[in-house]
Protein backbone atom coordinates (compact mmCIF):
# COMPACT_ATOMS: atom_id res chain seq x y z
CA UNK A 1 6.33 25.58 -13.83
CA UNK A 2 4.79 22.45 -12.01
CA UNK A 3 7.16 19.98 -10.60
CA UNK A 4 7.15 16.40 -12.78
CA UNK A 5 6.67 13.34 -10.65
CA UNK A 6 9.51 11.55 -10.26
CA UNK A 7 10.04 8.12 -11.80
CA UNK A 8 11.46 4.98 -10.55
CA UNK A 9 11.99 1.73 -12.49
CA UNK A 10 11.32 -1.46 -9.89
CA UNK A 11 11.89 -5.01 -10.20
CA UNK A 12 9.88 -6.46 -6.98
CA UNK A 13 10.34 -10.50 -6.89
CA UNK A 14 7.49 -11.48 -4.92
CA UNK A 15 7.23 -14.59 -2.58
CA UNK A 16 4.04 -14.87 -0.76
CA UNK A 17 3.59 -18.03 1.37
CA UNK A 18 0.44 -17.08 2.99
CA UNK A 19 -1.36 -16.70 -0.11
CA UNK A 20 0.93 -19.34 -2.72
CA UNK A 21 1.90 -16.53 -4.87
CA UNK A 22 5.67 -16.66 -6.81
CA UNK A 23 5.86 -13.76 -9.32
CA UNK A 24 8.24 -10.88 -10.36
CA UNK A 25 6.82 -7.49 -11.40
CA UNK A 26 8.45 -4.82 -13.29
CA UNK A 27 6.47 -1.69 -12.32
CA UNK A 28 6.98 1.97 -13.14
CA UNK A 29 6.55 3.84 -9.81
CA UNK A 30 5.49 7.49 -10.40
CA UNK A 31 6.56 9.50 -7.42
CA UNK A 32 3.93 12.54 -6.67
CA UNK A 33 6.35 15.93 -6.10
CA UNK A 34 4.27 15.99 -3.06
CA UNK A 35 4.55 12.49 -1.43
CA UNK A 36 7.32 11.47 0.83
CA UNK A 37 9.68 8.51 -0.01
CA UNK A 38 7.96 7.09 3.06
CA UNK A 39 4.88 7.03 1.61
CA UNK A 40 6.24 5.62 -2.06
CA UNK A 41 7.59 2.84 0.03
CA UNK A 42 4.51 2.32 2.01
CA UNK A 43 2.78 1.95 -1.37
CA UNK A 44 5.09 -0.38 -3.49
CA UNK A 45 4.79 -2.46 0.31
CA UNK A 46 1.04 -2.21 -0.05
CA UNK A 47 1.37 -3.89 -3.70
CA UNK A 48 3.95 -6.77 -2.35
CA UNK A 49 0.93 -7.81 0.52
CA UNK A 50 -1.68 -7.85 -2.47
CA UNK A 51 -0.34 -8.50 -5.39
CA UNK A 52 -1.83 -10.17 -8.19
CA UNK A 53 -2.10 -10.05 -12.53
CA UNK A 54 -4.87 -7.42 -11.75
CA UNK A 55 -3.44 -5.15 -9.41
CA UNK A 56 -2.31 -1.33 -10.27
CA UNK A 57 -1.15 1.98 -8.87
CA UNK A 58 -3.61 4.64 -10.02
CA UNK A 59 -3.06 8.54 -10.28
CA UNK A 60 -2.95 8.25 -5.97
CA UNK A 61 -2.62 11.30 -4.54
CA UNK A 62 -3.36 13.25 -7.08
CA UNK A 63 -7.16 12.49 -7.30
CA UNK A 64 -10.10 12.11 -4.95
CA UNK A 65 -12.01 9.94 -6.48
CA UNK A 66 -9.39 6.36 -7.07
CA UNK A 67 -7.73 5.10 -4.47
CA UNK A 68 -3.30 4.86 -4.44
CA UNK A 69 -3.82 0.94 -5.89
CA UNK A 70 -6.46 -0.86 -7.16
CA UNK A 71 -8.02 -4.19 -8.58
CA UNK A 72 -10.66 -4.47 -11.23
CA UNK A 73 -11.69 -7.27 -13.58
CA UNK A 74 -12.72 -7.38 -17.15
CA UNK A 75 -15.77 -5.69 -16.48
CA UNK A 76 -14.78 -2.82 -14.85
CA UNK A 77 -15.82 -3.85 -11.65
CA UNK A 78 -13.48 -3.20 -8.93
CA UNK A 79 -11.87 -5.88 -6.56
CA UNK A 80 -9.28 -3.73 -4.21
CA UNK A 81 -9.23 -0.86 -3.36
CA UNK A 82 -6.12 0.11 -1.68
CA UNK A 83 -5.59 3.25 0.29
CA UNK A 84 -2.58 4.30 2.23
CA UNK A 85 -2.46 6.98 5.08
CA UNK A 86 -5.96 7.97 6.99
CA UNK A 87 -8.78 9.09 4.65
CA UNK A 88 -11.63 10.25 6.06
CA UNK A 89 -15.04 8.79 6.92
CA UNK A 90 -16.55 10.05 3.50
CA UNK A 91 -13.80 8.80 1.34
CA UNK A 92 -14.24 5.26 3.28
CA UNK A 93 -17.80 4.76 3.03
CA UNK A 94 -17.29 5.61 -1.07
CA UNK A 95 -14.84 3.25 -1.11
CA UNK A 96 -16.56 0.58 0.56
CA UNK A 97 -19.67 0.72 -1.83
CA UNK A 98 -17.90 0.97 -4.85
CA UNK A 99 -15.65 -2.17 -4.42
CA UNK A 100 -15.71 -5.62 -2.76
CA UNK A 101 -12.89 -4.92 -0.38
CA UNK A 102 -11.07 -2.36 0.60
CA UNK A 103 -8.01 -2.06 2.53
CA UNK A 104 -6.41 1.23 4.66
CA UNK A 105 -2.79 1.20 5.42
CA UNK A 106 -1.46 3.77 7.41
CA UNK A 107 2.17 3.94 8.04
CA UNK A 108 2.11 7.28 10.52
CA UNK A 109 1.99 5.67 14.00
CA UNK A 110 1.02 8.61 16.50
CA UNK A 111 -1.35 10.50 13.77
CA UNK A 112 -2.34 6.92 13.01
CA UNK A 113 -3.10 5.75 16.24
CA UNK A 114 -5.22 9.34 16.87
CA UNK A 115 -7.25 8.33 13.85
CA UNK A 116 -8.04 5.33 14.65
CA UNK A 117 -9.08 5.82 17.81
CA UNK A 118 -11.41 8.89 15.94
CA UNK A 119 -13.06 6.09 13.29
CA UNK A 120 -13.17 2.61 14.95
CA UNK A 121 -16.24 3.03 16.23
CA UNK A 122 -17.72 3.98 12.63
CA UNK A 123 -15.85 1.60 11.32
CA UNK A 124 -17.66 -1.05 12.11
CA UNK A 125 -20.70 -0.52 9.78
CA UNK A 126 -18.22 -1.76 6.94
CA UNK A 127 -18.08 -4.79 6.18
CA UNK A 128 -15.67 -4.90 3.66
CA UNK A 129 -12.74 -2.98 5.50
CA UNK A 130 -9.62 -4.18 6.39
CA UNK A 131 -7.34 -1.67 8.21
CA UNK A 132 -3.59 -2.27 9.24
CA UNK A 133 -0.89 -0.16 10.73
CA UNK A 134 2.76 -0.51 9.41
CA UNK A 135 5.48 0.11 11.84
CA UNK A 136 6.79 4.06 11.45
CA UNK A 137 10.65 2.41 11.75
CA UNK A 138 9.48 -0.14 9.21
CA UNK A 139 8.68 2.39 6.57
CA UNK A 140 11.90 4.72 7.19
CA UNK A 141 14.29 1.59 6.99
CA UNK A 142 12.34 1.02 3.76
CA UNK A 143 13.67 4.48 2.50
CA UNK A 144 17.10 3.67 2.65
CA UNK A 145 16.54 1.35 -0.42
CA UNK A 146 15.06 3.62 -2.58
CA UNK A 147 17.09 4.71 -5.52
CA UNK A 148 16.05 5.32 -9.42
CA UNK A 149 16.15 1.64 -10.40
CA UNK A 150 14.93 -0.46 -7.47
CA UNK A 151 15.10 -4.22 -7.25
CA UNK A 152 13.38 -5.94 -4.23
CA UNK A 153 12.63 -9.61 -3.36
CA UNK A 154 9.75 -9.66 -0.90
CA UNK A 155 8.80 -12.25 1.26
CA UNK A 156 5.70 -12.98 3.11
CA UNK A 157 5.32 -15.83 5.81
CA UNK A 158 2.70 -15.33 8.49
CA UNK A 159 1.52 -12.49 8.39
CA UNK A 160 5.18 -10.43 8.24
CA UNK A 161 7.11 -9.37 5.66
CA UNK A 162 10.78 -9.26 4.75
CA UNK A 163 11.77 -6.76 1.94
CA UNK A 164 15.60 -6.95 0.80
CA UNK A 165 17.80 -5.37 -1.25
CA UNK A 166 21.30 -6.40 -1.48
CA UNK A 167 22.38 -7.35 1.56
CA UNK A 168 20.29 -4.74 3.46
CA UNK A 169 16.67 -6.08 4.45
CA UNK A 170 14.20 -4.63 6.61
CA UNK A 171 11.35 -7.15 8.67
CA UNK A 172 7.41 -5.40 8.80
CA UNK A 173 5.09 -6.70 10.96
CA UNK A 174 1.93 -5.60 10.26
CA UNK A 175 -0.56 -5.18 13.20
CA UNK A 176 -4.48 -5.54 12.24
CA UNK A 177 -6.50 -2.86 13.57
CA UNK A 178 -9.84 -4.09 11.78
């Protein structure tokens, strides 16, 4: 019998002074049996940095053809396209044609760092990509938060980010690669 995904109930309060956005979110966060707490945590982080009215988490890993979060508008067309780890030149250039930005965040930093080094060059050609590395520490302190009913404030200021729970909070800095 096939492992259900795992489901966690979050209440992210969201303060974003680089872009003027105030909001709380209640999200369901469907875990994947195959994806790594890291990973979850890397992609309710990836929402935080972009969030909006339109943004959602899609069926992730567990298709090829949407990306882990995405933004369309009333017409189907789509804004974001969100995509955590490092997908491959194909999957990119898909990506890129099919929405008005897209954005890569990987969260790995030596398989990361090989990859990049692999697809900058190519990279170039799109216009529309924005790529970013999270720290590895980052997204393993983030870990230590997660539990079935999750309740974050998030700050943004300058390009970092603050996440905290409780009295526990953990600082990502977020370097640009493209």
């Amino acid at each position: 019998m096939a492992q259900k995904a795992i489901i966690y109930k979050t209440e992210l309060q969201i303060a974003d002074m680089d872009r003027h956005r105030y909001r709380n979110y209640s999200l369901t966060v469907a875990r994947h049996p195959s994806e790594t707490n890291v990973r979850m945590m890397a992609r309710l982080l990836s929402f935080a940095l972009n969030a909006s009215e339109e943004l959602k988490f899609t069926k992730g890993i567990s298709t090829d053809d949407e990306p882990d979060i995405w933004e369309k508008n009333l017409t189907d067309d789509i804004l974001l396209w969100i995509v955590l780890g490092q997908p491959g030149e194909k999957h990119l250039r898909k990506a890129c044609g099919r929405a008005d930005e897209v954005i890569v965040y990987t969260y790995q930093q030596r398989s990361a760092e090989l990859w990049w080094k692999q697809f900058k060059d190519s990279s170039q050609r799109f216009d529309n990509l924005k790529v970013f590395s999270i720290n590895e520490e980052a997204c393993k302190s983030l870990t230590q938060l997660v539990n079935r009913h999750i309740h974050l404030q998030c700050t943004v200021q300058d390009g970092e980010c603050w996440i905290t729970h409780g009295e526990s909070t953990v600082h990502v800095i977020l370097q640009q690669w493209k």
